[in-house]
Structures are given as C-alpha cells and as structure tokens.
Protein backbone atom coordinates (compact mmCIF):
# COMPACT_ATOMS: atom_id res chain seq x y z
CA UNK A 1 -109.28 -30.90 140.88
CA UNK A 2 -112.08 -33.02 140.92
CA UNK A 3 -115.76 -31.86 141.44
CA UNK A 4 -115.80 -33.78 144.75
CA UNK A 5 -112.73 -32.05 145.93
CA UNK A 6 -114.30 -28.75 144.65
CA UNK A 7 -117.27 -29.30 146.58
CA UNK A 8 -115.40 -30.22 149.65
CA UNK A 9 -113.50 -27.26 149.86
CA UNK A 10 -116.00 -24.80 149.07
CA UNK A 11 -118.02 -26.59 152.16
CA UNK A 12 -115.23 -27.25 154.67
CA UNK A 13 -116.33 -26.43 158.37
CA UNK A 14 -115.33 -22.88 159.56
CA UNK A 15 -114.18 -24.42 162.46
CA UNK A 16 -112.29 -27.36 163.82
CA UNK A 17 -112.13 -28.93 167.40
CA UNK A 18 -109.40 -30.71 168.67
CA UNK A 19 -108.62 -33.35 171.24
CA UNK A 20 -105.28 -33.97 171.95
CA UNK A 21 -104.25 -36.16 174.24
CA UNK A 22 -100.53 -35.28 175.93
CA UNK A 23 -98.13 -38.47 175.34
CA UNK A 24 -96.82 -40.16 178.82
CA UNK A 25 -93.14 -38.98 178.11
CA UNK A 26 -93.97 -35.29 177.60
CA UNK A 27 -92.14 -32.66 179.66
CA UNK A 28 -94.04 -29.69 181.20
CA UNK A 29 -94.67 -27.67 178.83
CA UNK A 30 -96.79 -24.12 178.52
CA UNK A 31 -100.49 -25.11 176.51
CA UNK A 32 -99.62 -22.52 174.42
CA UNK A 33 -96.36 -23.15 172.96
CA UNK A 34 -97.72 -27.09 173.11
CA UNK A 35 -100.16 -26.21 171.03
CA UNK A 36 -98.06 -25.02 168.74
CA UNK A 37 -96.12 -27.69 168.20
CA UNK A 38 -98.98 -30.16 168.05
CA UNK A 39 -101.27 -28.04 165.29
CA UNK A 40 -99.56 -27.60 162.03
CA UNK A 41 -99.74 -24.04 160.72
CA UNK A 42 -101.33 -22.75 163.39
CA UNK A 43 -99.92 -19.17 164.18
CA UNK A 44 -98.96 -17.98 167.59
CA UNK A 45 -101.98 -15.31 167.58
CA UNK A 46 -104.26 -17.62 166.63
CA UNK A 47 -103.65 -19.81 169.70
CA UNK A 48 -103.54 -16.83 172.07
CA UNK A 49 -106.75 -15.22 170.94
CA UNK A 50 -108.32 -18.52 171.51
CA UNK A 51 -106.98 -19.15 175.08
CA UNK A 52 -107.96 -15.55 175.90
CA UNK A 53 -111.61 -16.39 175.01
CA UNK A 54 -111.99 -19.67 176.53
CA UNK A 55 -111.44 -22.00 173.78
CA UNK A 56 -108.84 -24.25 175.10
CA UNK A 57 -109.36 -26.67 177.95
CA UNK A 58 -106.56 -29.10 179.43
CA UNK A 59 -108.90 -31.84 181.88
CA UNK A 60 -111.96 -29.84 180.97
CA UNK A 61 -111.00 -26.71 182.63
CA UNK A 62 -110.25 -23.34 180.63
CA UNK A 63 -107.06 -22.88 181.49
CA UNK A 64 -104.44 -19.54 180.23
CA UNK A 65 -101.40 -19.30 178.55
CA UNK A 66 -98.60 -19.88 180.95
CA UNK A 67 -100.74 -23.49 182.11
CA UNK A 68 -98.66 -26.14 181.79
CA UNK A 69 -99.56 -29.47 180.18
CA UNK A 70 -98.42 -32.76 181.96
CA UNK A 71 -98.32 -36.52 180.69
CA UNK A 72 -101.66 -37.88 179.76
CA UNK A 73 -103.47 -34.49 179.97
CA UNK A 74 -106.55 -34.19 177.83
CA UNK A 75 -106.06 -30.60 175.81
CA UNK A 76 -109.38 -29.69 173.67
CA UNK A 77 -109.39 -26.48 171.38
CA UNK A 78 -112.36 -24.70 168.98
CA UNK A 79 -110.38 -23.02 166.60
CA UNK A 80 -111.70 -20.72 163.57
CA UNK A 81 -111.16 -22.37 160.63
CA UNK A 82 -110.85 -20.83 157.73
CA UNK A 83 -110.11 -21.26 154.31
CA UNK A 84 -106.22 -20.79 153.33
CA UNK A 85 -105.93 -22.51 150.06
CA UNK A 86 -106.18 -18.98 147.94
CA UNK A 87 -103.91 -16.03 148.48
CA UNK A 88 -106.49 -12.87 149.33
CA UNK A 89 -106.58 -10.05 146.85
CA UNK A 90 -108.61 -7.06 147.91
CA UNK A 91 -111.09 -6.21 145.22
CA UNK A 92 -113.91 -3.70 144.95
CA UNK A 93 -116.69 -5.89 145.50
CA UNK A 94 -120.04 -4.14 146.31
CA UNK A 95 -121.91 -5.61 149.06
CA UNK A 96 -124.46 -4.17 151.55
CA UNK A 97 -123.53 -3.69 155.29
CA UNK A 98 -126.21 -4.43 157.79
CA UNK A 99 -124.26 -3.26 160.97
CA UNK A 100 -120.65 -2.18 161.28
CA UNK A 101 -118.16 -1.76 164.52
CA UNK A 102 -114.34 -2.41 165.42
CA UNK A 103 -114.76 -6.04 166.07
CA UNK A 104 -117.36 -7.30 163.70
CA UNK A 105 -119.12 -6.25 160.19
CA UNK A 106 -122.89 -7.90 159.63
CA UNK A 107 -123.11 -8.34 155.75
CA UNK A 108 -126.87 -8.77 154.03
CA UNK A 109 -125.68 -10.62 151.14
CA UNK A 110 -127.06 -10.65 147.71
CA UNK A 111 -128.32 -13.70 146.04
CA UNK A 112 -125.23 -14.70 143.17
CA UNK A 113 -122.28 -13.38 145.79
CA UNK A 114 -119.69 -16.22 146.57
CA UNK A 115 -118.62 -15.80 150.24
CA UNK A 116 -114.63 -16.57 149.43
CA UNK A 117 -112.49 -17.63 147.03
CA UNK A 118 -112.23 -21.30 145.81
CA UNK A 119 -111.65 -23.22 142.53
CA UNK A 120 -113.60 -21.53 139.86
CA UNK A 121 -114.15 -18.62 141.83
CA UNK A 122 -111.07 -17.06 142.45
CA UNK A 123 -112.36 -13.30 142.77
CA UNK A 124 -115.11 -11.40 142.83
CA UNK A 125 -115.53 -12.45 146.47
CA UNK A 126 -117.68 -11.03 149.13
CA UNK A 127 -114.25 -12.26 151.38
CA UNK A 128 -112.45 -10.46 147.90
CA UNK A 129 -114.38 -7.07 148.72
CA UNK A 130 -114.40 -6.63 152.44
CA UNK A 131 -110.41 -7.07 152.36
CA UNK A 132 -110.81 -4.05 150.11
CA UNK A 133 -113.37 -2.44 152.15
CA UNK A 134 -110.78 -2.81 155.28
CA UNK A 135 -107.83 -2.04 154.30
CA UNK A 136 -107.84 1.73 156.17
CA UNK A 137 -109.84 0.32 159.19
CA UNK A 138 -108.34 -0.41 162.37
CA UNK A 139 -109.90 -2.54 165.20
CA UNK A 140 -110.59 -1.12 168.63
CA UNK A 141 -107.03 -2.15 169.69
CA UNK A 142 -105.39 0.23 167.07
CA UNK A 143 -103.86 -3.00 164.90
CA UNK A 144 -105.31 -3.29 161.30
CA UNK A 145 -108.89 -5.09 160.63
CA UNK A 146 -109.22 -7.95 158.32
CA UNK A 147 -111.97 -9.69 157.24
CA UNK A 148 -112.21 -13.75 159.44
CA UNK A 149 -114.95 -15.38 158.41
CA UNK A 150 -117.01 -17.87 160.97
CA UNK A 151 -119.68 -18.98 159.01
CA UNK A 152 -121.06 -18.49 155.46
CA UNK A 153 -124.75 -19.22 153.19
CA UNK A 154 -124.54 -20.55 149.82
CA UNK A 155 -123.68 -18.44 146.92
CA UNK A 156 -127.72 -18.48 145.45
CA UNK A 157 -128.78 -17.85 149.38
CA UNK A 158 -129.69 -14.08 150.48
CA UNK A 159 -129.11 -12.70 153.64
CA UNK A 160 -127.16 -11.94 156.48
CA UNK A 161 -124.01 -13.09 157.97
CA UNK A 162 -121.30 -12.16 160.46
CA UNK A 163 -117.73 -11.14 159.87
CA UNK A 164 -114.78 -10.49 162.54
CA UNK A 165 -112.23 -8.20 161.94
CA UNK A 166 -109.96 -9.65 164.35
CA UNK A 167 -108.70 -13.12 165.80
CA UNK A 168 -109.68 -12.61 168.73
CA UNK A 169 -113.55 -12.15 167.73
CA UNK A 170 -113.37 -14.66 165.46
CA UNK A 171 -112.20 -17.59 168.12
CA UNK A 172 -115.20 -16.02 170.56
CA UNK A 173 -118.27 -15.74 167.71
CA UNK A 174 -116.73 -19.47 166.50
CA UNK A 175 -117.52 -20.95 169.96
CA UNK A 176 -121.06 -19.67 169.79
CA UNK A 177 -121.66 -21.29 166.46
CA UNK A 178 -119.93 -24.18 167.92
CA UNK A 179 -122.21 -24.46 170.76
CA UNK A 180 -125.53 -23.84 168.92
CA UNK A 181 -125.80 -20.33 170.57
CA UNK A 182 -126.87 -18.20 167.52
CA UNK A 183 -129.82 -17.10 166.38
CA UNK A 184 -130.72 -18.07 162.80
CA UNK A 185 -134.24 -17.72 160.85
CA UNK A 186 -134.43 -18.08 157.41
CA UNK A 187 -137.62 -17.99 154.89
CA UNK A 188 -138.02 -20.11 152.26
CA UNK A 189 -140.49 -21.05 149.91
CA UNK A 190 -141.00 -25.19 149.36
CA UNK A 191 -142.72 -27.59 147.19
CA UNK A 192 -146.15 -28.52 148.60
CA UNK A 193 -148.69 -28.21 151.40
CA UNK A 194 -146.93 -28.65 154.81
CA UNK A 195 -149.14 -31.06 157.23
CA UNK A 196 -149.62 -29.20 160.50
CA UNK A 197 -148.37 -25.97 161.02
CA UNK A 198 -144.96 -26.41 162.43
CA UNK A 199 -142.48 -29.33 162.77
CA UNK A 200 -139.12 -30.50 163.73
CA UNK A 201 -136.45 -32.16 160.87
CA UNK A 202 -133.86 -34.38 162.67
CA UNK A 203 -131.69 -36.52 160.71
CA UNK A 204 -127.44 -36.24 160.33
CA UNK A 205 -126.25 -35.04 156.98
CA UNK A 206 -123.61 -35.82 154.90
CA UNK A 207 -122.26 -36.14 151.38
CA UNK A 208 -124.39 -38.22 148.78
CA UNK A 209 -122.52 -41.51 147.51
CA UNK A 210 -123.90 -40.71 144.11
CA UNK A 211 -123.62 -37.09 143.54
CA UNK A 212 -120.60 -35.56 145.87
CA UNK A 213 -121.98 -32.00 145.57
CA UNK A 214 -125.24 -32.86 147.33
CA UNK A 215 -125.86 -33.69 150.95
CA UNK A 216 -128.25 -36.74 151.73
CA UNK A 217 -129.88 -37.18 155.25
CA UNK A 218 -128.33 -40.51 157.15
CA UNK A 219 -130.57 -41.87 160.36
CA UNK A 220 -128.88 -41.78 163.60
CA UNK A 221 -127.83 -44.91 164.80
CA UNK A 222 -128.67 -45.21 168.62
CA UNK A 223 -125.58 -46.36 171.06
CA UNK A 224 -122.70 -45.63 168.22
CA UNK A 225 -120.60 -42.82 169.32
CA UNK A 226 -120.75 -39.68 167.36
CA UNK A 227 -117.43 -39.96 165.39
CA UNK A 228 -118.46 -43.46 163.76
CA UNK A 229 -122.20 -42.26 162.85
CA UNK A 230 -123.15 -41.37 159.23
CA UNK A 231 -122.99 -37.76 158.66
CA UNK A 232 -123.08 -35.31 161.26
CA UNK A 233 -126.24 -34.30 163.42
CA UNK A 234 -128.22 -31.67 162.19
CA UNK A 235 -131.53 -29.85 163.56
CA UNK A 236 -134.13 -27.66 161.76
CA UNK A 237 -137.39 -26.24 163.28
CA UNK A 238 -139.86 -24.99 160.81
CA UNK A 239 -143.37 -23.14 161.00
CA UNK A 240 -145.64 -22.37 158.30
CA UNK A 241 -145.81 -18.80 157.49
CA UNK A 242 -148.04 -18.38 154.57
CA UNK A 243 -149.74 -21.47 152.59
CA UNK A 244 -150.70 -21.29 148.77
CA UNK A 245 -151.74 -24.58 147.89
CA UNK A 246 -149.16 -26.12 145.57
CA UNK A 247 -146.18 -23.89 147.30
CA UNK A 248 -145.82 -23.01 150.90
CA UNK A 249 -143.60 -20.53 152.98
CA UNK A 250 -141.95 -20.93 155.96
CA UNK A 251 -139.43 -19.71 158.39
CA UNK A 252 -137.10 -22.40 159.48
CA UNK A 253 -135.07 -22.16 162.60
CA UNK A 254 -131.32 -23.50 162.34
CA UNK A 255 -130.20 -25.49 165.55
CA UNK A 256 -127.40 -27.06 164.08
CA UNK A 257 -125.64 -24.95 161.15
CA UNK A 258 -124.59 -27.65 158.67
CA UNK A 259 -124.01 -27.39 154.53
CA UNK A 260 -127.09 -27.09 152.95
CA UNK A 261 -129.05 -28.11 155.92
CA UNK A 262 -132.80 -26.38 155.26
CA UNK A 263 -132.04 -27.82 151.30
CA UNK A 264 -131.31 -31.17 152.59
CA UNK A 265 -133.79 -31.63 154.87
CA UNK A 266 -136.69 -29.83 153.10
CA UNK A 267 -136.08 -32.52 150.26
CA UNK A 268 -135.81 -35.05 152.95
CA UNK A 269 -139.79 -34.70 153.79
CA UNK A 270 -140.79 -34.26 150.13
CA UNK A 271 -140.83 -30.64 149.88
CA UNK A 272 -137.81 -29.22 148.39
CA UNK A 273 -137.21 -25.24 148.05
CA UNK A 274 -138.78 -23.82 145.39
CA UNK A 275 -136.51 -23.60 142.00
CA UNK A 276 -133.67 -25.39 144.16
CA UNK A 277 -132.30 -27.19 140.70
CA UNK A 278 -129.76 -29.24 143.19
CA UNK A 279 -131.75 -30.78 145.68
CA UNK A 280 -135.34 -31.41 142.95
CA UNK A 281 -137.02 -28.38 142.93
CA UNK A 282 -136.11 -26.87 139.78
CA UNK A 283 -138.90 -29.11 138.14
CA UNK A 284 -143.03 -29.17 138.93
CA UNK A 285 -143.71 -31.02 142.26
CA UNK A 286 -146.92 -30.70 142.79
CA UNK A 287 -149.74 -29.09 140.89
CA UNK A 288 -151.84 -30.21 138.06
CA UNK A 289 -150.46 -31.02 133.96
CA UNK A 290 -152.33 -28.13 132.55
CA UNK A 291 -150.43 -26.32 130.25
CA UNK A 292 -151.46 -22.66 131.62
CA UNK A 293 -150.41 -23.96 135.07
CA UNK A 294 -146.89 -25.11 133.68
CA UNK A 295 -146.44 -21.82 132.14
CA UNK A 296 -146.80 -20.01 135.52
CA UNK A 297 -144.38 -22.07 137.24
CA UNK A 298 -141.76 -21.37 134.38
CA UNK A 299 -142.31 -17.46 134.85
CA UNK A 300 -142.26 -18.00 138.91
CA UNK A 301 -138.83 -20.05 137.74
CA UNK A 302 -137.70 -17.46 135.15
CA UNK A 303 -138.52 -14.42 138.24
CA UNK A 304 -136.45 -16.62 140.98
CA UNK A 305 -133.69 -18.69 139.30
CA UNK A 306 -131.98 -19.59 142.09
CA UNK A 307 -133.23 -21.52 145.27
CA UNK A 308 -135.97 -19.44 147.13
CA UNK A 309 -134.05 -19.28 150.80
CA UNK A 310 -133.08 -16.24 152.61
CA UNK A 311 -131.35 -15.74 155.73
CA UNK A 312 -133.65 -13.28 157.14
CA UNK A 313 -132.73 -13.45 160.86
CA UNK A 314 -129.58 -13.20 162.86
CA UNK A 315 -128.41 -12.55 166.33
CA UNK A 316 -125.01 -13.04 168.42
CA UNK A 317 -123.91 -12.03 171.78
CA UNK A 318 -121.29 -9.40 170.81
CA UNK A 319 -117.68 -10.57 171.19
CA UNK A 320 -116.27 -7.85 172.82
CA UNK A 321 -118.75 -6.24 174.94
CA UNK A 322 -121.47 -8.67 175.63
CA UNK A 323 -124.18 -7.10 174.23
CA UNK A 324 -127.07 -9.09 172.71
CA UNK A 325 -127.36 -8.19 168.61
CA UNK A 326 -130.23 -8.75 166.56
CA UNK A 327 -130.55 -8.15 163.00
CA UNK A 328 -133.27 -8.66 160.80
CA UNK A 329 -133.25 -8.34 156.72
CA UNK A 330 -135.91 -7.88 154.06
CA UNK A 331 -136.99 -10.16 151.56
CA UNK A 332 -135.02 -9.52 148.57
CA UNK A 333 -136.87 -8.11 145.15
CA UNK A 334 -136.72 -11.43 143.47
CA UNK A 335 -137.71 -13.47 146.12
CA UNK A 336 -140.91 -11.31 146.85
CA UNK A 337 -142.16 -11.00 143.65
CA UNK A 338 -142.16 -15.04 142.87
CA UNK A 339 -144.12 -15.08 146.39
CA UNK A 340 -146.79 -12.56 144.71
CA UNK A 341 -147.48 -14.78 141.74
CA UNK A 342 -148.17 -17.49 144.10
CA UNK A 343 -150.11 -15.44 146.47
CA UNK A 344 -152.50 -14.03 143.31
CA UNK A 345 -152.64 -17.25 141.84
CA UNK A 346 -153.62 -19.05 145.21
CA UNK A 347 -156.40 -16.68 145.44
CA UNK A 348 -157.82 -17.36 141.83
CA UNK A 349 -156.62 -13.80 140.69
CA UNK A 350 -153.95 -14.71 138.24
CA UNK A 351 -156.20 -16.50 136.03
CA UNK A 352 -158.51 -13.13 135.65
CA UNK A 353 -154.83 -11.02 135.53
CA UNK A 354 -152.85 -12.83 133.12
C-alpha cells in the first residue's frame, strides 16, 4: 500500500451522507429494506438505528421504517462510518476514562495513542483496548457494548474524545458532528506573535498535490456548488490565551471538524504549532540566530516532540437522554512544561536560570 493510500485510510471521514435518488421504475418499497439494497455492506441494524434517530429523510422529511419509497423519491442518510478494513482484536491497552455510562465512554487520550487500527498500526489501539475494556459491559438495553467510534484526534494530539457503545448512539452523536453541533476547544501553542487577539481561519482543506499525507488550504470558489469545490469547507475560531514573544498560545474553536484542521490552518497564516514536524514547525520560525536561543528551542523540542495541540474541551447533547455534557481536560505534563520554558524565558528569567 502506498503512503497516499495509508494516509487516506487512516483519515477517512467517520461518517458518510448519502443521496439517493429512487429510479422511475421502482416498486414501493419499505426505506428500510431499500436501503439495504442500495448501500453495500450496510447491516440491517445499522439502518434501523439510524431511522430511529432521525437520520434518514425520503423528500426531506424524517420518515420510519415501514415508509415506503416511490419513483423519483429523494432518500438522504448520515450514516456512522467507520473503519472496517482490520479485523478487531481486544487488547489491554491502557487509556484514561474521562466519563463513562451505558451508551457512551469519553476517553482523555494520551499523546502517542493511535485511535484504531490501520496499516502499520495494527494493535496497540485505543479502538484495540476499549474492545478489551468492554467485553463484560452491557448497554442500557441488556445487548453487549462495543466500542463505535464517531470521531477521532491525531495519534501525537492529547485529549478527549467520544465513544458509543452502541449503533444506535453512534448514528445520533454522528448527526451532531455532522451538523456542527459539538463543542470543541483545543490549546495549542504556535509559531509567532498573533496580530489582534482573536480571529477567524476560513479556507476548505484538502490533500496536498505534493505531499499526500499533508492537507493544504484551497480558496472557496464563489457560485460553484459544494461537490465541485477544492477541498472541503472548514472553520476555526481562535483567541489568544497567553503571548510570549516568539511563541504564542491559544485556544482554537473547531466549527467544522476536518483532518488536521487547527495544523492546516495555523500554517496557513504563518504560524504553525509548535514542534509540528509535518506542517513546518519542527524547525525555528521566528526568533533570533543566537546560538543560546537555538539551544532553548531544541530543549523546548526535546521536552514536546510531538505537535503542541490538545483537545482540552468537549461537549455533546447526550444520545439517549438529552442531557447537555461538558468535559474539560488538563494540559498534559509534556505540554505544560514546554509552555514554562517559554513563559520564564519570555520574562527574561531563563537567561539568569539556565
């Protein structure tokens, strides 16, 4: 397999919409079994749990099970989409859990976990672990929990995410992320001075030409329709938290939830994350050629090798109950201690410390 290909599938979408339009000869037919026949391997669960949330609509209306399609209907579905290319093996994986009930799990991930399987990472899985972790655990409906996933942060990204541990929670917490409904902060620590003190990135992502594993940012070209634009549309608030002269931190807001989306876009207006090696900030940005200040960097580089972004916020409406959910995680140890040495040496204190 290529490294393209590799990339690809490690970054699919957790989710897929379809449009389907019915053909002219088609007999009446129940959406559900229709549906069936139209998506290949779908299973018949998959398509109930996501009628019985709302996720299927023949004409724009949500419509149930026993609705039955008619020539030229319009049938759109959000289904879950995850990744099937790697038979699951349950492995003792240790991970931390945030918040835990019968119809989701909130994981606070550790930088260096990969979320599932995929070519050169066949185990060792956070995905690898929590089908360990479930494997006596029953959802509230007495059937057996497994781990779906409905969205995911890069292996070197910290922080939280959501798991459902059944179809059904899955299909709902997929339309929310699908609709832009979830609450996402993350902190990160980029490259340079910010100008003002908060800002909005806009610009549709997609894969580089040159270099398949990055994403590059594409503008959006008024009047074409969505499907033939470059990239997809992506959205990231940001506000400065902290400012230390050559580095700055900030908390960026995810409206849009697309690969690498805060990297992307960070590099985009010349201020990449902080020891990001991928998208340029794995090298001196800014600063001044002295060869003390050089050595600092190194040691903030040698304390945080990975890119400085953690998923710090996250909140959901509950699938099951309603209920609003709000979780909030620490900055890990790593993470925090590169932000001291930038914090001391902003304030002339390293030089007198060192």
């Amino acid at each position: 397999m290529s490294d393209e290909q590799r990339e690809q599938q490690e970054q699919q979408e957790l989710y897929e919409h379809h449009r389907i339009t019915v053909d002219g000869g088609q007999a009446p037919m129940r959406v559900d079994r229709y549906l069936q026949m139209r998506i290949e391997g779908i299973s018949r669960n998959k398509v109930q749990a996501a009628i019985r949330v709302g996720c299927v609509q023949v004409n724009e209306v949500v419509v149930k099970s026993n609705h039955k399609v008619k020539p030229l209907d319009v049938v759109t579905v959000l289904l879950p989409n995850p990744p099937r290319e790697f038979e699951l093996v349950p492995e003792d994986v240790e991970f931390k859990v945030a918040y835990e009930d019968e119809d989701v799990i909130v994981v606070d991930k550790r930088p260096g976990l990969v979320v599932h399987p995929a070519v050169g990472n066949y185990n060792g899985t956070l995905l690898n672990g929590l089908l360990y972790y479930m494997q006596d655990k029953t959802t509230r409906n007495g059937e057996s929990a497994a781990p779906f996933l409905v969205h995911r942060i890069d292996k070197d990204t910290s922080g939280l995410l959501v798991v459902a541990k059944n179809e059904e929670a899955q299909a709902v917490l997929a339309r929310q992320f699908f609709e832009h409904t979830i609450e996402r902060k993350y902190n990160a620590l980029v490259w340079g001075d910010m100008e003002g003190d908060s800002g909005t990135i806009e610009g549709n992502l997609g894969r580089s030409p040159q270099d398949r594993r990055i994403v590059c940012v594409y503008p959006h070209e008024e009047g074409l329709p969505e499907e033939l634009q470059k990239g997809k549309h992506a959205v990231t608030h940001w506000r400065v938290l902290e400012r230390f002269g050559y580095v700055t931190l900030v908390e960026c807001v995810l409206e849009t939830g697309r690969t690498h989306q805060i990297r992307a876009h960070m590099r985009h207006i010349g201020h990449p994350l902080f020891s990001d090696a991928a998208y340029g900030g794995r090298e001196i940005v800014k600063g001044t050629t002295f060869t003390r200040y050089r050595q600092f960097v190194e040691n903030c580089f040698d304390l945080l090798p990975r890119q400085a972004l953690h998923a710090r916020v996250l909140g959901f409406v509950h699938p099951a109950d309603g209920r609003v959910l709000r979780f909030e995680s620490a900055v890990p140890e790593d993470m925090e201690q590169c932000i001291a040495k930038w914090r001391k040496y902003s304030t002339g204190r390293w030089e007198t410390e060192e």
